[in-house]
PDB file of N, CA and C in Angstrom:
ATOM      1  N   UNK A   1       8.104  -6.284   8.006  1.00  0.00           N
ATOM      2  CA  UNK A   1       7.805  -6.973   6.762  1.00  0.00           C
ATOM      3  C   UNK A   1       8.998  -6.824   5.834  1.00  0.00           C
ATOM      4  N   UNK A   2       9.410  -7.696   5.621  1.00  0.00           N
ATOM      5  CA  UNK A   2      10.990  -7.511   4.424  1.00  0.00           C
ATOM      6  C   UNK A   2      10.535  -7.612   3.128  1.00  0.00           C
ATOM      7  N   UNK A   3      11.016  -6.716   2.678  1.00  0.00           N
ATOM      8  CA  UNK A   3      10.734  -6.141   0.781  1.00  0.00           C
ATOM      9  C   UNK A   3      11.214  -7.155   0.349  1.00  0.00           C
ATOM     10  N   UNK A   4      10.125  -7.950  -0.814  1.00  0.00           N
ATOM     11  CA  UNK A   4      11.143  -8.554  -2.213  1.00  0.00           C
ATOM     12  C   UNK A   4      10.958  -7.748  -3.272  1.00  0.00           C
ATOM     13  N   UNK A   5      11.397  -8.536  -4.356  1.00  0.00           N
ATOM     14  CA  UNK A   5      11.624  -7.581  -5.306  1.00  0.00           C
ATOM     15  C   UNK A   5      11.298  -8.603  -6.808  1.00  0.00           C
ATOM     16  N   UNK A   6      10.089  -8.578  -7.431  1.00  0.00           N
ATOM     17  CA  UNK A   6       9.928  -9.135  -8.534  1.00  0.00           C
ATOM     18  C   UNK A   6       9.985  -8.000  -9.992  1.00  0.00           C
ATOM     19  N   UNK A   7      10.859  -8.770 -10.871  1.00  0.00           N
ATOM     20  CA  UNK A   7      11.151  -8.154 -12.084  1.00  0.00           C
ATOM     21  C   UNK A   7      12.072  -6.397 -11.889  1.00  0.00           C
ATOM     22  N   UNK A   8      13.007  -6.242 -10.623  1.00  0.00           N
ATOM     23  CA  UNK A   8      13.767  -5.550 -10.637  1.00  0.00           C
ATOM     24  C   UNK A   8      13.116  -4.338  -9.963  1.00  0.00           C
ATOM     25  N   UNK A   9      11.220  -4.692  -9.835  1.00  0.00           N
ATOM     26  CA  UNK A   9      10.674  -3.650  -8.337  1.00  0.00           C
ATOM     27  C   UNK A   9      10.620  -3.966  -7.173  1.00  0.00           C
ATOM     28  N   UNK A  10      10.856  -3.158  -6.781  1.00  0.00           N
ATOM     29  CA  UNK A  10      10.789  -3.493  -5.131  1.00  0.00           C
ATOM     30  C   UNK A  10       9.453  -3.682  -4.749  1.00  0.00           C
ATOM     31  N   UNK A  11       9.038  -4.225  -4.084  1.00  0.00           N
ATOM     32  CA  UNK A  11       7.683  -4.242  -3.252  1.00  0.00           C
ATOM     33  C   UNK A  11       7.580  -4.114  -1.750  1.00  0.00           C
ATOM     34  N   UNK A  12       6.297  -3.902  -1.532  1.00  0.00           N
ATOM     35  CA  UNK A  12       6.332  -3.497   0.001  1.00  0.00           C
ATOM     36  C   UNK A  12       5.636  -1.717   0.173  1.00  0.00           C
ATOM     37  N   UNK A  13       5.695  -1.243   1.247  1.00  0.00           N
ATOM     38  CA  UNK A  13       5.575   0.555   1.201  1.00  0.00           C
ATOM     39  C   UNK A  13       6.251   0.508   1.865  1.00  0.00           C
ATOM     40  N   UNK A  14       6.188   1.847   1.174  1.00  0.00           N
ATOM     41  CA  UNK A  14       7.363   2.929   2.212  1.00  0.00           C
ATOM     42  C   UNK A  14       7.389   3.624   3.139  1.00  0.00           C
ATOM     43  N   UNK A  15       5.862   3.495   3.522  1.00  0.00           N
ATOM     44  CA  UNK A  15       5.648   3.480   4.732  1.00  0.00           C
ATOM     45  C   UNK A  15       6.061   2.859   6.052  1.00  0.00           C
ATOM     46  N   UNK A  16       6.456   3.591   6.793  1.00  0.00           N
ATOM     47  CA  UNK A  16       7.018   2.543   8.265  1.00  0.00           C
ATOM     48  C   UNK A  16       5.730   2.079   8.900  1.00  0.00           C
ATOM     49  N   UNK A  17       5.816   0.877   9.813  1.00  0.00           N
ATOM     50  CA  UNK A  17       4.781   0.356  10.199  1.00  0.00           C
ATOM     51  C   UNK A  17       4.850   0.936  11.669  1.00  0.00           C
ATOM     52  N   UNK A  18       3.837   1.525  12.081  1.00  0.00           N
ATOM     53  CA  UNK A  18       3.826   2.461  13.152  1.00  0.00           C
ATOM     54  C   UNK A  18       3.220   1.795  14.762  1.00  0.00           C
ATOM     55  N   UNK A  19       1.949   1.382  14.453  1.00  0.00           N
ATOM     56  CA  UNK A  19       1.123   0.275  15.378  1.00  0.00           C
ATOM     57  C   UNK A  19       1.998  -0.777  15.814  1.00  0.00           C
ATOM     58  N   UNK A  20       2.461  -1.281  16.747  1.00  0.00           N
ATOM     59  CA  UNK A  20       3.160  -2.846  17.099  1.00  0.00           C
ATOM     60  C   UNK A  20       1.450  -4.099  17.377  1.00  0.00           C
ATOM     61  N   UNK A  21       2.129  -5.258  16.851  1.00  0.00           N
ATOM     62  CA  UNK A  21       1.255  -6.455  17.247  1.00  0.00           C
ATOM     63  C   UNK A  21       0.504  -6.419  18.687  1.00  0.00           C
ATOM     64  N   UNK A  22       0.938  -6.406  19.611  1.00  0.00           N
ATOM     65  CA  UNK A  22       0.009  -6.226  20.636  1.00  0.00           C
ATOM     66  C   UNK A  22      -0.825  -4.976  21.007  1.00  0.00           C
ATOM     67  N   UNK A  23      -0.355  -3.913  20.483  1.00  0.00           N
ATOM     68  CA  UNK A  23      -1.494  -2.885  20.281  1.00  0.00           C
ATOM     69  C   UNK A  23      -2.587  -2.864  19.108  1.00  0.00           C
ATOM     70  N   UNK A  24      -2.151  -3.688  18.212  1.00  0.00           N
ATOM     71  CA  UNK A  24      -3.376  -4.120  17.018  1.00  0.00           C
ATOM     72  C   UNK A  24      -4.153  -5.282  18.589  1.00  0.00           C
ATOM     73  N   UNK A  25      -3.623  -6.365  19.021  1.00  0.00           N
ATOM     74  CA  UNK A  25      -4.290  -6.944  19.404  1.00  0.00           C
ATOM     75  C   UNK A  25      -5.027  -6.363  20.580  1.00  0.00           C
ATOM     76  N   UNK A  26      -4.602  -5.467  21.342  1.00  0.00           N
ATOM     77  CA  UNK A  26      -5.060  -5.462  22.705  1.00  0.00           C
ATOM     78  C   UNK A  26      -6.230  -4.430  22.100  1.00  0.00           C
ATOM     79  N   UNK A  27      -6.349  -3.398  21.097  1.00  0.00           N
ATOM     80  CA  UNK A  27      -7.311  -2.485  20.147  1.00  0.00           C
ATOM     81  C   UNK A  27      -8.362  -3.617  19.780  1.00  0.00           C
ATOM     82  N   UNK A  28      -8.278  -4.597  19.421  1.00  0.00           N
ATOM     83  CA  UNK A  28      -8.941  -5.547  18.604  1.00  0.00           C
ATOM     84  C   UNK A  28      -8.943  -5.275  17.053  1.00  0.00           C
ATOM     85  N   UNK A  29      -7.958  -5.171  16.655  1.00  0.00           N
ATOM     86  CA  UNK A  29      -7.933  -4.156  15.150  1.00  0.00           C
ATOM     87  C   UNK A  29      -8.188  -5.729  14.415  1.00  0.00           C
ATOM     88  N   UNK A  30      -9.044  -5.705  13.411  1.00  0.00           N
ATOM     89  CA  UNK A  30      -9.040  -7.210  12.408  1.00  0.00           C
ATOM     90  C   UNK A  30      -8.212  -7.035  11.481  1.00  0.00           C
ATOM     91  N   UNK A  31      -7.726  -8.728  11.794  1.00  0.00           N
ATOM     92  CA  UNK A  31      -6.723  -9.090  10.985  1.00  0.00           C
ATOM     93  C   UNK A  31      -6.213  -8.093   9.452  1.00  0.00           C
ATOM     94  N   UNK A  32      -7.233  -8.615   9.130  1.00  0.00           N
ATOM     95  CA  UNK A  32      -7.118  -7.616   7.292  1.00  0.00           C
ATOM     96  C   UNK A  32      -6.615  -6.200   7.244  1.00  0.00           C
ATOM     97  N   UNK A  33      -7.181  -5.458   8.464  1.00  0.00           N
ATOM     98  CA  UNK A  33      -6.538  -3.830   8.618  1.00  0.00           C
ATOM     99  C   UNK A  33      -5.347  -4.152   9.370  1.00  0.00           C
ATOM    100  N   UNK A  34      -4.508  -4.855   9.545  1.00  0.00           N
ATOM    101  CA  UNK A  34      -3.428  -4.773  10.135  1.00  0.00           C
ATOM    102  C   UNK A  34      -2.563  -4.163   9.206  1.00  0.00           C
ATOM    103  N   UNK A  35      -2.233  -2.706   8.746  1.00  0.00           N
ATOM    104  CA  UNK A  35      -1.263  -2.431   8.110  1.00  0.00           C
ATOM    105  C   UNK A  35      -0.759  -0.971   7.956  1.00  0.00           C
ATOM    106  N   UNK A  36       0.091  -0.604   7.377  1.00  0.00           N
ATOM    107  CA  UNK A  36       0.802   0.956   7.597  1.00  0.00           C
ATOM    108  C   UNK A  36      -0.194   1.904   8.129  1.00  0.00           C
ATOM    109  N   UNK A  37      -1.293   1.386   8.434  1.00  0.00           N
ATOM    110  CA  UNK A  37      -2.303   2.726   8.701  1.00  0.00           C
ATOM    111  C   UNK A  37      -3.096   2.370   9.664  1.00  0.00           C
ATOM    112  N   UNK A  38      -2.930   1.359  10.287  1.00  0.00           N
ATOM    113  CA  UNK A  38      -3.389   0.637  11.503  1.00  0.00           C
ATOM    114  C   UNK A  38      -3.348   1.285  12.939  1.00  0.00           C
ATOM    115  N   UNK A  39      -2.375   2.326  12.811  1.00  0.00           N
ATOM    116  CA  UNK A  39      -2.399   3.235  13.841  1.00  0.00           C
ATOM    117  C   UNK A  39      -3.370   4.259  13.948  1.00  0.00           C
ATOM    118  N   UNK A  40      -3.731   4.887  12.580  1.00  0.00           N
ATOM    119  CA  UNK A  40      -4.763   5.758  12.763  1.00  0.00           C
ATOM    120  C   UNK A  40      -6.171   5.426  12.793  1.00  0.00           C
ATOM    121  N   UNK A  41      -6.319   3.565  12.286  1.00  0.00           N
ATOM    122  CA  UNK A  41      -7.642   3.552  12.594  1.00  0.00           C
ATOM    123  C   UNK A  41      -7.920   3.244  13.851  1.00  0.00           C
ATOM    124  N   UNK A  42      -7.044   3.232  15.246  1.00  0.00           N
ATOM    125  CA  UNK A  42      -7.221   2.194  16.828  1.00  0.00           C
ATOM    126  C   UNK A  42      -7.564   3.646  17.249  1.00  0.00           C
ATOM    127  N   UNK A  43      -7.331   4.924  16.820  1.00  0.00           N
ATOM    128  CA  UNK A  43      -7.902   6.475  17.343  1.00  0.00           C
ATOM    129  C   UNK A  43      -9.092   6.778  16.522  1.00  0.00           C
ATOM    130  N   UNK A  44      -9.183   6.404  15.448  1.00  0.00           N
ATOM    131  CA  UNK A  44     -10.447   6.330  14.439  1.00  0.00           C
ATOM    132  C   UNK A  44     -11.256   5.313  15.730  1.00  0.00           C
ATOM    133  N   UNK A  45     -11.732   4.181  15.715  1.00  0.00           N
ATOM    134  CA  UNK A  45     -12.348   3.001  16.530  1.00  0.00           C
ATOM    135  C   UNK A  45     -12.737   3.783  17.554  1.00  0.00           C
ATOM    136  N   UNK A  46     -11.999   4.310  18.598  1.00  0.00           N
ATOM    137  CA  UNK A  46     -12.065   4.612  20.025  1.00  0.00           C
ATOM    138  C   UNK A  46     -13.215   5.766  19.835  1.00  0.00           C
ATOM    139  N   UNK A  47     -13.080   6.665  18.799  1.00  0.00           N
ATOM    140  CA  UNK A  47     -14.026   7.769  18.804  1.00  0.00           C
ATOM    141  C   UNK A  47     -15.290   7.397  18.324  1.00  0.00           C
ATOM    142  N   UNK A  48     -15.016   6.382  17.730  1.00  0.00           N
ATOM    143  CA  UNK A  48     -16.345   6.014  17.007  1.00  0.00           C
ATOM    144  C   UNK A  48     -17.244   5.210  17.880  1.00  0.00           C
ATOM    145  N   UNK A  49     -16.592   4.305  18.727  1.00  0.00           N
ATOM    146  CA  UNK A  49     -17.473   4.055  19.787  1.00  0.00           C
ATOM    147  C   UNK A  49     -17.986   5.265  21.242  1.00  0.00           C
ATOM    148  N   UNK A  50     -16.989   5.686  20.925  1.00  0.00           N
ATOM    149  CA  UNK A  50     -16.998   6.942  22.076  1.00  0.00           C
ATOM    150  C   UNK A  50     -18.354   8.023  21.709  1.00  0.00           C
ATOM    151  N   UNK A  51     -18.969   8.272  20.017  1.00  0.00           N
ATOM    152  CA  UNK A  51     -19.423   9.079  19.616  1.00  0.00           C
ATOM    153  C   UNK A  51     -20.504   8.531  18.805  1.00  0.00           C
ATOM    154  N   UNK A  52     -21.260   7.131  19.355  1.00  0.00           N
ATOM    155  CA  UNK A  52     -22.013   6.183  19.221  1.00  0.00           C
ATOM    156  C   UNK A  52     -22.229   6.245  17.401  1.00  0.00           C
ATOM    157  N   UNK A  53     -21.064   6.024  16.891  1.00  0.00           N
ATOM    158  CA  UNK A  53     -20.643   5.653  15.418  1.00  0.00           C
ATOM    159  C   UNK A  53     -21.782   6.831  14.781  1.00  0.00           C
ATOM    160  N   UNK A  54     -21.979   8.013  15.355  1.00  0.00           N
ATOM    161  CA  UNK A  54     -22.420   9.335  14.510  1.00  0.00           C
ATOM    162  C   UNK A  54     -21.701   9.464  13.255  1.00  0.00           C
ATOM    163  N   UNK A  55     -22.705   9.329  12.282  1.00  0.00           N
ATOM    164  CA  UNK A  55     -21.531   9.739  10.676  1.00  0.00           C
ATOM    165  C   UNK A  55     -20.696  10.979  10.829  1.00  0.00           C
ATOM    166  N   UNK A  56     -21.253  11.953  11.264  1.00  0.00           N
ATOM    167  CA  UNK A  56     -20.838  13.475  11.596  1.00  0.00           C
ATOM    168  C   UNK A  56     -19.440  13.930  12.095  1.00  0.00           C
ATOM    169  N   UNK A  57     -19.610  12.554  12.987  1.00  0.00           N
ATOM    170  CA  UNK A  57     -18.287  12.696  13.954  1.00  0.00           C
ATOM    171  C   UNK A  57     -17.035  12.120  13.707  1.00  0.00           C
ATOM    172  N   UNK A  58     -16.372  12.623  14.433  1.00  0.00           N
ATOM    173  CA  UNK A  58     -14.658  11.816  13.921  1.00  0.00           C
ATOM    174  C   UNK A  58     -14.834  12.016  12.692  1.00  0.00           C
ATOM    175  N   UNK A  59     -14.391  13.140  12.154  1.00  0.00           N
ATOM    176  CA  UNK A  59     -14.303  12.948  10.604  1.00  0.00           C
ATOM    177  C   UNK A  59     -12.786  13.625  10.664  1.00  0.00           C
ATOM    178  N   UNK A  60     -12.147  13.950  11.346  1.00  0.00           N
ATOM    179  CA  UNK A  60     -10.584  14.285  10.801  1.00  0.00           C
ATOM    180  C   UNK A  60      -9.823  12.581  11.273  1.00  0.00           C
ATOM    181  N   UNK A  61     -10.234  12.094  12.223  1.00  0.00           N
ATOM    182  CA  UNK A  61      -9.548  10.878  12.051  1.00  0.00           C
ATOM    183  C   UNK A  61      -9.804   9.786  11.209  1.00  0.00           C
ATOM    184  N   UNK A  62     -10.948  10.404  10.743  1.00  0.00           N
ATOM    185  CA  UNK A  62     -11.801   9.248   9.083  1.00  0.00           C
ATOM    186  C   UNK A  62     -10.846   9.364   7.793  1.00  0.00           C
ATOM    187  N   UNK A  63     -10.550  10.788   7.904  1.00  0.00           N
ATOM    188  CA  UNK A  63      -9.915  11.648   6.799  1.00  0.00           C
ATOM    189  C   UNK A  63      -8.208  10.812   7.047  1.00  0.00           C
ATOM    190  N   UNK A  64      -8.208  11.075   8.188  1.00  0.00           N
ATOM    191  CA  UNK A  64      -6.359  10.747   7.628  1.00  0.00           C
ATOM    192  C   UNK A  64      -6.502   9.664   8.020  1.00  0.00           C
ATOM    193  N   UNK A  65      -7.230   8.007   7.971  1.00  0.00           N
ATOM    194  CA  UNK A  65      -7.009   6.757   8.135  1.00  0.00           C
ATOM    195  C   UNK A  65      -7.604   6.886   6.410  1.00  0.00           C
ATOM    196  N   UNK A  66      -8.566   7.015   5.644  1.00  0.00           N
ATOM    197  CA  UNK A  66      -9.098   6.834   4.201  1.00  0.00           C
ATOM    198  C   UNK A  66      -7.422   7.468   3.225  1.00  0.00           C
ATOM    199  N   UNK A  67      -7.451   8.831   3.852  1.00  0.00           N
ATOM    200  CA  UNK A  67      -6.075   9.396   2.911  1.00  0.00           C
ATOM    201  C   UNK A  67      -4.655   8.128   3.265  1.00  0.00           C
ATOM    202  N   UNK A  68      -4.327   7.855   4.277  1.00  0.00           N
ATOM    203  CA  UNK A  68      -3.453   6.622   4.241  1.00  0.00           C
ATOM    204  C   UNK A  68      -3.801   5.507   3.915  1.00  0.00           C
ATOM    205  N   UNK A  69      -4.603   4.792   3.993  1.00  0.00           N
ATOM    206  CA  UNK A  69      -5.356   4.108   2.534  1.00  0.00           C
ATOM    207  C   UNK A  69      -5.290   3.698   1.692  1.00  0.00           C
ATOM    208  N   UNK A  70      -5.348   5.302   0.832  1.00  0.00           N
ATOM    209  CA  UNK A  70      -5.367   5.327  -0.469  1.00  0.00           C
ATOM    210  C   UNK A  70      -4.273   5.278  -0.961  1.00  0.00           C
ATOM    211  N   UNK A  71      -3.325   6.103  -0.077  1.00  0.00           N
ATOM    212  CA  UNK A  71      -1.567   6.358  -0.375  1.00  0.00           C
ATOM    213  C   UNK A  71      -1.222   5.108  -0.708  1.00  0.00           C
ATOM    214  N   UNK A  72      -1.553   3.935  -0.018  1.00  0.00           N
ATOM    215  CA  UNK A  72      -1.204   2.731   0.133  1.00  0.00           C
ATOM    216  C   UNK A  72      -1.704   2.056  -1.167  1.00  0.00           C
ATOM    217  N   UNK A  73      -2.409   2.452  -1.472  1.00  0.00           N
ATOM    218  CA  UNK A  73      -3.583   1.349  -3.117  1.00  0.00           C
ATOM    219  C   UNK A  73      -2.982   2.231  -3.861  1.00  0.00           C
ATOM    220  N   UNK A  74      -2.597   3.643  -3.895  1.00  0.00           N
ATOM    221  CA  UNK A  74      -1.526   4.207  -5.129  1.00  0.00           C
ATOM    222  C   UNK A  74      -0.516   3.428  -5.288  1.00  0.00           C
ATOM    223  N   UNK A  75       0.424   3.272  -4.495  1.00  0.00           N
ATOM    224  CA  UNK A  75       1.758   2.838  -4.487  1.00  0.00           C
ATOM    225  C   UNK A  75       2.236   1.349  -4.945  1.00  0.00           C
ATOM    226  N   UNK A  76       0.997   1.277  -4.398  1.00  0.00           N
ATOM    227  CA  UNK A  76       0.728  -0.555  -4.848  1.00  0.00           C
ATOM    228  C   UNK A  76       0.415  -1.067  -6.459  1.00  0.00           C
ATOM    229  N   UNK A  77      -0.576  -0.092  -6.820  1.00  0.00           N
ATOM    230  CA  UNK A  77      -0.854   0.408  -8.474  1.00  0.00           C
ATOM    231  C   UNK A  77       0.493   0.899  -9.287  1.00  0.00           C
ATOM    232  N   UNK A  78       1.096   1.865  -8.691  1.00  0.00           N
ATOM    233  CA  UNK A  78       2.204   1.961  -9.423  1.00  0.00           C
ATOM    234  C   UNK A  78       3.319   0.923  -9.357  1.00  0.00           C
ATOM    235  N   UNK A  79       3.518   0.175  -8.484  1.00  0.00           N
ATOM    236  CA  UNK A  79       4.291  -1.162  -8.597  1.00  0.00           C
ATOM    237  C   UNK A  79       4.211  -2.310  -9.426  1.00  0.00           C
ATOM    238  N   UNK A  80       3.223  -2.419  -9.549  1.00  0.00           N
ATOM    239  CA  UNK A  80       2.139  -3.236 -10.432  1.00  0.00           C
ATOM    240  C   UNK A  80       2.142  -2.415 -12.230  1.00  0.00           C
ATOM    241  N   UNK A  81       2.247  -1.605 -11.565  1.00  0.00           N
ATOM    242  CA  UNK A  81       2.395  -0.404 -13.383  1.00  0.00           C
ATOM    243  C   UNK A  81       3.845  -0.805 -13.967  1.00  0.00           C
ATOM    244  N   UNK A  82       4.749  -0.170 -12.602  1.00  0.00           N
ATOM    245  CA  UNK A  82       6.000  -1.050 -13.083  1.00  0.00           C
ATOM    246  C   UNK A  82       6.700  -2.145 -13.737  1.00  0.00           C
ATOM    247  N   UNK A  83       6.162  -3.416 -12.920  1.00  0.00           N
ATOM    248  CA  UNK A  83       6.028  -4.420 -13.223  1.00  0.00           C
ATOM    249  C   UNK A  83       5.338  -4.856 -14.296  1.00  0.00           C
ATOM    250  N   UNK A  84       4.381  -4.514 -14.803  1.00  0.00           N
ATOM    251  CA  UNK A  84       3.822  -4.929 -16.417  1.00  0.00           C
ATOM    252  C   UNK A  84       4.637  -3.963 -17.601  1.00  0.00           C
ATOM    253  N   UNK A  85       5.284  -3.123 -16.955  1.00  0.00           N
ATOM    254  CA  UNK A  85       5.725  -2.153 -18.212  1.00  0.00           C
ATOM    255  C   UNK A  85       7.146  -3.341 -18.249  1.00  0.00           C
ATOM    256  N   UNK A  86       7.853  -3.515 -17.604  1.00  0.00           N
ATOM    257  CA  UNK A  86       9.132  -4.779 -17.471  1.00  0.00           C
ATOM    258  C   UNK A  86       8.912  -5.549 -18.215  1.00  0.00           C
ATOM    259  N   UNK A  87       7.458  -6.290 -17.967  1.00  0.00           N
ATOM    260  CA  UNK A  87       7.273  -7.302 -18.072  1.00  0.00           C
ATOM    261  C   UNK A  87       6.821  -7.419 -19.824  1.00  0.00           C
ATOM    262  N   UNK A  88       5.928  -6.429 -20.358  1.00  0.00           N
ATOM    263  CA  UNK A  88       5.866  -5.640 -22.006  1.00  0.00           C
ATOM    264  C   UNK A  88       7.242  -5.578 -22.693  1.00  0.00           C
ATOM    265  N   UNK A  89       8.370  -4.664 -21.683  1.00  0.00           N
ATOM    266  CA  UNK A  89       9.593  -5.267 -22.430  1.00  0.00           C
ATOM    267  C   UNK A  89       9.923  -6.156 -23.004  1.00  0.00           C
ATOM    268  N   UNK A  90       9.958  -7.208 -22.170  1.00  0.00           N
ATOM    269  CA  UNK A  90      10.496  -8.262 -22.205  1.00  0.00           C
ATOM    270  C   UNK A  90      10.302  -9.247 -23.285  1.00  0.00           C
ATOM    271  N   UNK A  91       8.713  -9.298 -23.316  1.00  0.00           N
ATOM    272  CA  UNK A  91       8.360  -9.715 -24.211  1.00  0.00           C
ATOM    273  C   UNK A  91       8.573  -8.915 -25.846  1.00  0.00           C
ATOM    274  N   UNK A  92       8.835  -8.157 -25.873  1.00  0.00           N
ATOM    275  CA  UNK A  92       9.242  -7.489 -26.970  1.00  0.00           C
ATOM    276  C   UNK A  92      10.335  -7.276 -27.535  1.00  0.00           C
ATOM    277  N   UNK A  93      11.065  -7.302 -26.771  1.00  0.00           N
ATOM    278  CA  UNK A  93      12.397  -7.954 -26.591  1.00  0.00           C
ATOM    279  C   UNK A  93      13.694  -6.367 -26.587  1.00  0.00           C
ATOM    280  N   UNK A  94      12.609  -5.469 -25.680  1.00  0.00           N
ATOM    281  CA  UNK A  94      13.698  -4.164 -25.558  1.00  0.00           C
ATOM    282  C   UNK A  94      13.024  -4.108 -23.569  1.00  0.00           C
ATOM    283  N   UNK A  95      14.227  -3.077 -23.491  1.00  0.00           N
ATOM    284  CA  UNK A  95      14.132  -3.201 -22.222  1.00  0.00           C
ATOM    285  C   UNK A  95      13.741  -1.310 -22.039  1.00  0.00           C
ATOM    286  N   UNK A  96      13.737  -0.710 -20.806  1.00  0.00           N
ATOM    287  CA  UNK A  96      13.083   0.583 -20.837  1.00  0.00           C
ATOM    288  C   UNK A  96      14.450   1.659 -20.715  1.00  0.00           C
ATOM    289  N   UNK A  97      14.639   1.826 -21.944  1.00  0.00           N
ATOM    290  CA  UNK A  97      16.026   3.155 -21.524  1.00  0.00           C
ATOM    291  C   UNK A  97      17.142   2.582 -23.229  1.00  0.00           C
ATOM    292  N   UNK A  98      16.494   1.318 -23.061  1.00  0.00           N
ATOM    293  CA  UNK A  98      17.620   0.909 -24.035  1.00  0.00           C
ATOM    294  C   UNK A  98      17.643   1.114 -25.610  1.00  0.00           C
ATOM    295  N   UNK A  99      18.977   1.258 -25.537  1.00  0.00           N
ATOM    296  CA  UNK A  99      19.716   2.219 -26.897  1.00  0.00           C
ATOM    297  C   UNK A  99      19.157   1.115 -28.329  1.00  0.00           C
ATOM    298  N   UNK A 100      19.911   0.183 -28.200  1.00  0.00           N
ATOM    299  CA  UNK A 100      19.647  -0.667 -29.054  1.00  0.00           C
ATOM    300  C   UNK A 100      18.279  -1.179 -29.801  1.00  0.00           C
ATOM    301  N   UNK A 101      17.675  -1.648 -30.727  1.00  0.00           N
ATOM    302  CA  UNK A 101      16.425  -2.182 -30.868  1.00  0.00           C
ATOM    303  C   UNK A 101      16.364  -3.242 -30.705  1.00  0.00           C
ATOM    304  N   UNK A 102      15.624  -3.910 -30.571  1.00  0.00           N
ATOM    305  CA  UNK A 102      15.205  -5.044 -30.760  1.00  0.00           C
ATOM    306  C   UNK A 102      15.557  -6.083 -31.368  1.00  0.00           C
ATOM    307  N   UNK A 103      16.184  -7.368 -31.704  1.00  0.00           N
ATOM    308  CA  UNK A 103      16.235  -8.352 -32.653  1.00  0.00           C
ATOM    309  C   UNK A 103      15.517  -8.862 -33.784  1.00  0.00           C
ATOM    310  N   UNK A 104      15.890  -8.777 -35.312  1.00  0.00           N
ATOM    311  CA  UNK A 104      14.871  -9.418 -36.233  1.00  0.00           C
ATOM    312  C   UNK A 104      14.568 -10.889 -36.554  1.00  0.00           C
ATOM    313  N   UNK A 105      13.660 -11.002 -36.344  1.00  0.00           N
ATOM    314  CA  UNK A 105      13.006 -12.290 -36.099  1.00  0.00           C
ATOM    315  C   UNK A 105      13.489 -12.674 -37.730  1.00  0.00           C
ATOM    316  N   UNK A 106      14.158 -13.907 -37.990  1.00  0.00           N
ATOM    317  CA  UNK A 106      14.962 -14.150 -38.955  1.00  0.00           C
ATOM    318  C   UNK A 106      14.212 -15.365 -39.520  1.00  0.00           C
TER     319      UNK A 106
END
């Protein structure tokens, strides 16, 4: 997946993508979970059918597919945090670090 970059953030994670396309496909992983954490849910899946989807069970591979996850909806939040704090600049007409003030509206 190649990073762009709106308002001077980068986007994307920084996560490496670990799973390849034909192991999402040959797993049957759906579309929508195809992503940085797609590897831990095709060992998550296997146990869960293996352990007739017992809540009880597989809970360390529950744990680190939910904790990568979340890592992922943080990172994404703070990009997005980024990006509106830029974007507040801008409109205000200072930027984040900068010495100078602002212009008077004349």
């Amino acid at each position: 997946m190649a990073e762009t970059e709106i308002e001077g953030v980068k986007l994307g994670s920084s996560k490496p993508m670990i799973a390849t396309q034909e192991e999402m496909v040959e797993n049957s992983v759906p579309i929508p979970y195809r992503d940085q954490c797609a590897h831990l849910l095709i060992p998550l899946n296997k146990c869960r059918v293996a352990e007739f989807y017992l809540p009880w069970k597989c809970e360390n591979e529950r744990h680190a597919y939910e904790k990568c996850e979340y890592e992922l909806v943080m990172e994404r939040m703070l990009q997005m945090q980024k990006i509106r704090e830029l974007q507040d600049a801008k409109k205000k007409g200072t930027l984040p670090g900068s010495v100078l003030p602002a212009p008077a509206n004349v």
